[in-house]
Structures are given as structure tokens and as C-alpha cells.
N, C-alpha and C. Protein backbone atom coordinates (compact mmCIF):
# COMPACT_ATOMS: atom_id res chain seq x y z
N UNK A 1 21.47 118.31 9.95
CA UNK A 1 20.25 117.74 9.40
C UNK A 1 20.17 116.29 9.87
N UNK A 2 19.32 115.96 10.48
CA UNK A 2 18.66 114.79 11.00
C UNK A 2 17.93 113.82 10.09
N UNK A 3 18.27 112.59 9.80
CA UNK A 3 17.50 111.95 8.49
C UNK A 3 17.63 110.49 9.41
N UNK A 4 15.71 110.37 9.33
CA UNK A 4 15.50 109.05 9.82
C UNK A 4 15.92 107.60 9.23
N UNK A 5 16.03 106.57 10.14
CA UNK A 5 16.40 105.22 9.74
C UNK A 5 15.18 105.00 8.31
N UNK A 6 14.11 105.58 8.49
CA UNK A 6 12.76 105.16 7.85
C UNK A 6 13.62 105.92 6.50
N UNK A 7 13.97 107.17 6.36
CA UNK A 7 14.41 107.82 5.31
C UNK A 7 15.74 107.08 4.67
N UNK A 8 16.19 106.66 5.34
CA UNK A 8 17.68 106.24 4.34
C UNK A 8 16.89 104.73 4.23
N UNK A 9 16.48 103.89 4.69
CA UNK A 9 15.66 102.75 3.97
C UNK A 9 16.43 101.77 4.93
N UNK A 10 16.82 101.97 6.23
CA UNK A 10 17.47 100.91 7.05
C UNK A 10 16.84 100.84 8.08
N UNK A 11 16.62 99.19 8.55
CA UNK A 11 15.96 98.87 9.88
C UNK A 11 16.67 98.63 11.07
N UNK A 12 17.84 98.48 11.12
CA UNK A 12 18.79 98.09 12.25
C UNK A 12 19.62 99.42 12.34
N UNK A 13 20.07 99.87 13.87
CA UNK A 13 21.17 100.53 13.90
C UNK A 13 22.53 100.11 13.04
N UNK A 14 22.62 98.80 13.32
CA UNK A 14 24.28 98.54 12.65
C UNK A 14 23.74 98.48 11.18
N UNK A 15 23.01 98.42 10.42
CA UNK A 15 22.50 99.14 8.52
C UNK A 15 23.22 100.28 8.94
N UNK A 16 22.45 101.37 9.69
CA UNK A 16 22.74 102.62 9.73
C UNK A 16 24.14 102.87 9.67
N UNK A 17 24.74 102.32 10.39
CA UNK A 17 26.12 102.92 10.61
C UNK A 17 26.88 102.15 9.54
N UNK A 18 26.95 101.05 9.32
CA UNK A 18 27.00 100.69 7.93
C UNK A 18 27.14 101.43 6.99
N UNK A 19 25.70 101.68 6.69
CA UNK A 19 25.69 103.03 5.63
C UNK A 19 26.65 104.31 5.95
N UNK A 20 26.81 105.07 7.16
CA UNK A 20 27.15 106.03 7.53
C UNK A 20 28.60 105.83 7.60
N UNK A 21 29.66 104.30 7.51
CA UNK A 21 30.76 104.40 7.41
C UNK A 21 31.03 104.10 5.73
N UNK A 22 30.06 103.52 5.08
CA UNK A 22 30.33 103.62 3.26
C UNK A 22 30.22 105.17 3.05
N UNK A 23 29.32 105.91 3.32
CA UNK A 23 29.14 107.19 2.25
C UNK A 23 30.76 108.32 3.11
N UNK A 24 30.78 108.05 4.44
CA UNK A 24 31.68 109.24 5.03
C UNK A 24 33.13 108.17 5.58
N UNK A 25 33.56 107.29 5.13
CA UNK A 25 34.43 106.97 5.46
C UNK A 25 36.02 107.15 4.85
N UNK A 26 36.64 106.85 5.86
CA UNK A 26 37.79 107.18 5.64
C UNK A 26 38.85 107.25 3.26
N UNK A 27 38.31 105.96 2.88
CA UNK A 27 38.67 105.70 1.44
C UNK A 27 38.24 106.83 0.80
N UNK A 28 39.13 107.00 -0.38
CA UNK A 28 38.75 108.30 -1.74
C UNK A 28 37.90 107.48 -2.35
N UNK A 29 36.35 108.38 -2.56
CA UNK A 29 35.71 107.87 -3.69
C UNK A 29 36.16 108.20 -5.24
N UNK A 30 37.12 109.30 -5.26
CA UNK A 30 37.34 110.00 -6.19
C UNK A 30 38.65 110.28 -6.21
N UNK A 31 39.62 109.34 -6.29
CA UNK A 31 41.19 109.57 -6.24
C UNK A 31 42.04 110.91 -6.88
N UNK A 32 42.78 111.59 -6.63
CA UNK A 32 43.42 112.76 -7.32
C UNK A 32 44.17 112.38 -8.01
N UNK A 33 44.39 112.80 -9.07
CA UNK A 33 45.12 112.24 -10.30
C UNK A 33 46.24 113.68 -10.93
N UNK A 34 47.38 113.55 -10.26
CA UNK A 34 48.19 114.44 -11.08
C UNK A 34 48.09 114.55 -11.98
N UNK A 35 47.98 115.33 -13.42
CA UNK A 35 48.46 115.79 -14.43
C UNK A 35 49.49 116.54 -14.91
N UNK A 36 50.85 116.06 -15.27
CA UNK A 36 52.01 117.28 -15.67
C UNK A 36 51.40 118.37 -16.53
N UNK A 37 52.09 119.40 -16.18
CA UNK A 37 52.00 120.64 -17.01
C UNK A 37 52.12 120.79 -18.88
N UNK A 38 53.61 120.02 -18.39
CA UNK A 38 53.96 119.71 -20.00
C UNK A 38 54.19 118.39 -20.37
N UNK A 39 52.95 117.96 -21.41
CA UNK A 39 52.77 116.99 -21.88
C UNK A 39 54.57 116.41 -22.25
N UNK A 40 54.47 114.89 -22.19
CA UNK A 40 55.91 113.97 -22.55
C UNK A 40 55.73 114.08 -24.29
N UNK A 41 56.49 114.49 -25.02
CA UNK A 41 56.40 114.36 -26.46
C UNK A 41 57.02 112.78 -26.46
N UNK A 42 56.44 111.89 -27.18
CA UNK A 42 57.50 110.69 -27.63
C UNK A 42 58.76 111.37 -29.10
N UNK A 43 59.59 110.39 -28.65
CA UNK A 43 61.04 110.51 -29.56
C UNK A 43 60.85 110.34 -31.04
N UNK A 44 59.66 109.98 -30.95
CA UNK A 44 59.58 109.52 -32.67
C UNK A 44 59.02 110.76 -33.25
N UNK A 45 58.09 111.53 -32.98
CA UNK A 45 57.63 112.60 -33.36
C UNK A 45 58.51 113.62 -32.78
N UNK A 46 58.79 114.66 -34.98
CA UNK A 46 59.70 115.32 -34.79
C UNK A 46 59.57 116.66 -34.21
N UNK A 47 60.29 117.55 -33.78
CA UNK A 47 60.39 118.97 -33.51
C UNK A 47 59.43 119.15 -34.78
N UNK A 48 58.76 120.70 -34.76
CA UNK A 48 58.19 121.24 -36.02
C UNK A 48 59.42 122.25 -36.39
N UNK A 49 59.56 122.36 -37.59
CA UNK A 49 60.77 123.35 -38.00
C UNK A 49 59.79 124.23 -38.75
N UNK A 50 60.84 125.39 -38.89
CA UNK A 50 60.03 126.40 -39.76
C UNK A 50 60.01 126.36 -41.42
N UNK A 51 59.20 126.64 -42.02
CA UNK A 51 59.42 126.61 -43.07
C UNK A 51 59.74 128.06 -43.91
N UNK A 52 60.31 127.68 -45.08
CA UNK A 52 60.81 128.87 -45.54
C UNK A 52 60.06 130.26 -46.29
N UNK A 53 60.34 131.36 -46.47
CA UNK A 53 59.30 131.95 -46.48
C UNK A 53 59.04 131.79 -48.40
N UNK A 54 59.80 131.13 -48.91
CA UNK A 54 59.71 131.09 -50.80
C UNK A 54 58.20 129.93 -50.82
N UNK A 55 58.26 129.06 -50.07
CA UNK A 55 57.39 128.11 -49.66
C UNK A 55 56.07 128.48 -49.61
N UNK A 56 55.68 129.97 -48.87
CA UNK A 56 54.46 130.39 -48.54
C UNK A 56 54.13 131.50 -49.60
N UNK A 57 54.88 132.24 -50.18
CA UNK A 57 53.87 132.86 -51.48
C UNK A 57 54.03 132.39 -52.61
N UNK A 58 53.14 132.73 -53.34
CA UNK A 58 52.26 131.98 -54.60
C UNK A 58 53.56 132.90 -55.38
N UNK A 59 53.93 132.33 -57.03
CA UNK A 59 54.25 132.64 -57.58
C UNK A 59 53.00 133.43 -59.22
N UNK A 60 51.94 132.50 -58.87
CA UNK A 60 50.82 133.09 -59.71
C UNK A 60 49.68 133.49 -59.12
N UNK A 61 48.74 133.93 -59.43
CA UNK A 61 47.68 134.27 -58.78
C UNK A 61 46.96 133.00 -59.19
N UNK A 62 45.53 133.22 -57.93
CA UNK A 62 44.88 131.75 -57.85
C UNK A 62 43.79 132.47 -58.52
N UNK A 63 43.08 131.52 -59.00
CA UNK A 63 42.02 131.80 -60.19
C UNK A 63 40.97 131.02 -60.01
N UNK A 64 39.83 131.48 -59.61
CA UNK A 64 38.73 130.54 -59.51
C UNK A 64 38.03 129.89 -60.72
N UNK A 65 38.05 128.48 -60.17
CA UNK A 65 37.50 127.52 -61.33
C UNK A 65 35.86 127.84 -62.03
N UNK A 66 35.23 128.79 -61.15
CA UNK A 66 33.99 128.72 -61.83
C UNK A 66 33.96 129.77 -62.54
N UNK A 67 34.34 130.56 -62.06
CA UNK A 67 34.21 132.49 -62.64
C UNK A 67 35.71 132.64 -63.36
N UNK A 68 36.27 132.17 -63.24
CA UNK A 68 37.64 132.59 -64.12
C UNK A 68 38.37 134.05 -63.23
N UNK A 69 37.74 134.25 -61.95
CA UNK A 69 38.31 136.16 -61.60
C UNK A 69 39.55 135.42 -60.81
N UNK A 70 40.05 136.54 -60.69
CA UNK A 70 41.58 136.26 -60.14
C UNK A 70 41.16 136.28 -58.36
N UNK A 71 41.42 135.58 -57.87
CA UNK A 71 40.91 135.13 -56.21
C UNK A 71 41.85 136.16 -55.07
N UNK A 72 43.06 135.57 -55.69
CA UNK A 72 44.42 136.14 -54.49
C UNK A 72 45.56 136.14 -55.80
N UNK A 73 45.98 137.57 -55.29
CA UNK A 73 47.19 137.90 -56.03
C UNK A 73 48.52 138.33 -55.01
N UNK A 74 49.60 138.11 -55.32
CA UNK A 74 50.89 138.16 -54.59
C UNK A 74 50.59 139.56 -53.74
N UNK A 75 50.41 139.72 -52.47
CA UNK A 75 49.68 141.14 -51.82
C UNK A 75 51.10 141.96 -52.12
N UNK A 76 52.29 141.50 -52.30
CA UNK A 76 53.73 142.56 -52.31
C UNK A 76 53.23 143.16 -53.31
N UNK A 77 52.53 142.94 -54.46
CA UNK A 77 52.36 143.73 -55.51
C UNK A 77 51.27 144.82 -55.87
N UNK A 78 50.21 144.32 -55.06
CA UNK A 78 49.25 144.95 -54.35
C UNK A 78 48.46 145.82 -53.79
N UNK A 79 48.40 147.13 -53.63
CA UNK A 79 47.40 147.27 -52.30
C UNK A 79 46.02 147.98 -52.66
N UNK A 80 45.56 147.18 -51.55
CA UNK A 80 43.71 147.69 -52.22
C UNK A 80 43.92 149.26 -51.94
N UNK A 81 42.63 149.56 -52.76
CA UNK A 81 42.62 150.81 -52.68
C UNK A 81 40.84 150.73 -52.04
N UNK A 82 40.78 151.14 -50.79
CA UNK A 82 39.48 151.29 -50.06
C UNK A 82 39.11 152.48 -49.60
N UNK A 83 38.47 153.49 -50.09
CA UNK A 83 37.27 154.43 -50.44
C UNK A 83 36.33 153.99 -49.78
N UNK A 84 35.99 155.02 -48.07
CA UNK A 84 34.89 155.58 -47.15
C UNK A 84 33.96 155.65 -47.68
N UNK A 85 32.59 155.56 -47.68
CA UNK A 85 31.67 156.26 -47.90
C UNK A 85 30.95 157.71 -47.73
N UNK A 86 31.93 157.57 -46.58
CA UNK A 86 31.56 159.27 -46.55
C UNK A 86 32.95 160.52 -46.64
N UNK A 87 32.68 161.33 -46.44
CA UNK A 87 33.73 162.97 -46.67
C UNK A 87 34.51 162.84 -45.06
N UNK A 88 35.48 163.48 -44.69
CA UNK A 88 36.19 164.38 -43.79
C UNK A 88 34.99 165.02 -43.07
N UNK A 89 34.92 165.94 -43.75
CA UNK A 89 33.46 166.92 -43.37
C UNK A 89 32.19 165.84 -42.82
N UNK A 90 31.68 164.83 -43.50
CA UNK A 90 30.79 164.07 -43.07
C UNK A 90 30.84 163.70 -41.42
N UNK A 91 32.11 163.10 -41.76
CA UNK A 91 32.43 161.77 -40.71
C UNK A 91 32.78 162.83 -39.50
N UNK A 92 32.71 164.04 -39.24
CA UNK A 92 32.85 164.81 -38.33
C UNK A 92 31.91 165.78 -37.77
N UNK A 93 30.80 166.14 -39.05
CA UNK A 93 29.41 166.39 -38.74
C UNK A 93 28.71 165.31 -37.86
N UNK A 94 29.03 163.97 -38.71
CA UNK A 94 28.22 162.78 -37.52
C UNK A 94 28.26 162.30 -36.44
N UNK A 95 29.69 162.51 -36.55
CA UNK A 95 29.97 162.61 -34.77
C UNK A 95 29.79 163.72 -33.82
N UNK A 96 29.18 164.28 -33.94
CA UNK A 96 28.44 165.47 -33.39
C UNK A 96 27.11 165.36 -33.12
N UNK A 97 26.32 164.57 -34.07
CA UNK A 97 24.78 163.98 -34.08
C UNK A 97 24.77 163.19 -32.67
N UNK A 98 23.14 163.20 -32.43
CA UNK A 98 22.86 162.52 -31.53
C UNK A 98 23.12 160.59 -31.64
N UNK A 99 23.39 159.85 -30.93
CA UNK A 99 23.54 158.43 -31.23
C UNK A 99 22.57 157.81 -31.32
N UNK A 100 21.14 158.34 -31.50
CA UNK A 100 19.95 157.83 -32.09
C UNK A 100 20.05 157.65 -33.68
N UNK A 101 20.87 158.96 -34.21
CA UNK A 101 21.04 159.18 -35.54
C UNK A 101 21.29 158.03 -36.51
N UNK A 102 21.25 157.28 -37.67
CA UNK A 102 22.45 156.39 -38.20
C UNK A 102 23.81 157.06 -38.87
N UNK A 103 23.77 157.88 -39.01
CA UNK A 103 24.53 158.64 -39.18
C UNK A 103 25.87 158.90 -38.56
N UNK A 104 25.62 158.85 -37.39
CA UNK A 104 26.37 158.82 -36.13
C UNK A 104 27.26 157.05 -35.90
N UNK A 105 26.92 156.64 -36.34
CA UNK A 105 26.83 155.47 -36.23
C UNK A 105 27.79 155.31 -37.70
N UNK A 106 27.44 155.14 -38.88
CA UNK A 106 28.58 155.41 -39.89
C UNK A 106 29.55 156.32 -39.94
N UNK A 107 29.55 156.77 -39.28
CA UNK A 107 30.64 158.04 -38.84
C UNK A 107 31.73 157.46 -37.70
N UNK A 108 31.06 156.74 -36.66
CA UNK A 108 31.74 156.16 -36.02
C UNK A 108 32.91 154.68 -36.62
N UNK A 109 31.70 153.98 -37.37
CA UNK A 109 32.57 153.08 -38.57
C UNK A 109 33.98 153.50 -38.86
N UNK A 110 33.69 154.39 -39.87
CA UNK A 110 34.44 155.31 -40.44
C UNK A 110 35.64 155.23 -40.29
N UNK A 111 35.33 156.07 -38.82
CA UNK A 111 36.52 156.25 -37.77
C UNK A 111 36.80 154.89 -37.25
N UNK A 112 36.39 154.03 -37.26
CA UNK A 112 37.11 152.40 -36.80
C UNK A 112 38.02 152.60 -37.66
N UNK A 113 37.49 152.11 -39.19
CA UNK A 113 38.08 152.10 -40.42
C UNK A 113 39.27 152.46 -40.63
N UNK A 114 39.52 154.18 -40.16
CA UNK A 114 40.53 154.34 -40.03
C UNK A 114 41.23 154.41 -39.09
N UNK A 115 41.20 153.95 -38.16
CA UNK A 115 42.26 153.19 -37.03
C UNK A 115 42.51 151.79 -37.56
N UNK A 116 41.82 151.19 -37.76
CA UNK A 116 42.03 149.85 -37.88
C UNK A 116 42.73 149.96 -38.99
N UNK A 117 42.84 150.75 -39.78
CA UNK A 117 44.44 150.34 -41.21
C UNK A 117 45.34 151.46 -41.24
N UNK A 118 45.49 152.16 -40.33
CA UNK A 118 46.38 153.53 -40.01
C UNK A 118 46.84 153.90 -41.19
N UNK A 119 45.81 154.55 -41.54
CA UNK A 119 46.10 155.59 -42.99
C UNK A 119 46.25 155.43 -44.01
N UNK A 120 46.24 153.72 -44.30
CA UNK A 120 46.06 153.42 -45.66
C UNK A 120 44.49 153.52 -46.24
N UNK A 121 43.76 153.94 -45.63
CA UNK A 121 42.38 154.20 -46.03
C UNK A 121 42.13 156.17 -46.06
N UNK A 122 41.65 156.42 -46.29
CA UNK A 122 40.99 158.21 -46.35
C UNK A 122 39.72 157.92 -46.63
N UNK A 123 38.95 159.07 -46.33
CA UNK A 123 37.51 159.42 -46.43
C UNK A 123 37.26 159.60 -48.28
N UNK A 124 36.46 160.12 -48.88
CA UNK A 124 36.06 160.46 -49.85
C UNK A 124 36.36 161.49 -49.96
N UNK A 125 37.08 162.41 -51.38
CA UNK A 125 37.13 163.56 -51.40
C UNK A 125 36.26 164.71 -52.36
């Protein structure tokens, strides 16, 4: 590409080349700057240690200040009990439906549902 003296805004050859040794010359306009991989920790800041596991569960349940309901209870003691909306029979009729259906579509849920908590969930009986 060819770009006139008139276009870059210079009247003399030596402007020109001027210009043409600032923009393409030999110096970094933009120096490279290593960065290490792994950051230097300073000495003063400690290792993180683990903490113990008596530390992380609640000995009472937490209780919300407005409603009085119990929020979170110790889960070891625990386990929900979560009831499908639909049957065995359902959730296998629907997957048979066309995927226009909604049907098909809660059926598919379903079946997330129960993959996603391997068998601690069942359909409705």
C-alpha cells in the first residue's frame, strides 16, 4: 500500500523518512515483560493449614431470626426425603411421547433427578 507525502501530513522527503524510521524502527514500542508462573509468596504470610473437621459442623441447628423455622440442621442426622412428581409408569410412558409433549419433558427431569442423587430419590408410588 502506497500512502502519499500529502496523506501522512509531510512536506519534505527527510519528514517522510523521519516518520517511516519512528513508526518501523528498530526500538520496542511495547517491551515484553516476563511474568513467573508461580507467584513469590512473601515470608510473612502464612501457609493456609487445614482446619479441623469439629470446627465445621454446627452443634445446633441455625434458626432464622424472622420466622423462628429451623434453617440448617446437622445433615449426619438428616436426610431429606424427596418425592417425584410423577409414577415409574409415568416417567416411562413420557419418555416415549413426542418432545413437543411437556410431559416428555418432566419425565426427562425426573430421570435427571434420579441420576443426579443415585437412588436416594424414587418416583411416586
Amino acid at each position: 500500500m502506497v500512502v502519499s507525502d500529502r496523506e501522512l501530513g509531510v512536506a519534505t522527503p527527510e519528514k517522510r523518512k523521519e516518520l517511516i524510521k519512528r513508526l518501523f524502527g528498530k526500538e520496542e514500542k511495547f517491551p515484553v515483560v516476563e511474568i513467573p508462573q508461580v507467584p513469590e509468596i512473601p515470608p510473612e504470610i502464612e501457609k493456609a493449614q487445614p482446619i479441623s473437621g469439629a470446627a465445621t459442623s454446627s452443634p445446633q441447628p441455625i434458626i432464622d431470626d424472622q420466622t423462628g423455622q429451623v434453617v440448617l440442621v446437622d445433615p449426619t442426622t438428616q436426610t431429606p426425603k424427596i418425592v417425584l412428581p410423577l409414577t415409574q409408569e409415568e416417567i416411562e410412558k413420557g419418555l416415549t411421547v413426542q418432545v413437543i409433549e411437556s410431559i416428555r419433558w418432566l419425565a426427562e427431569w425426573c430421570l435427571r433427578m434420579i441420576k443426579k442423587v443415585r437412588g436416594k430419590i424414587k418416583p411416586q408410588q
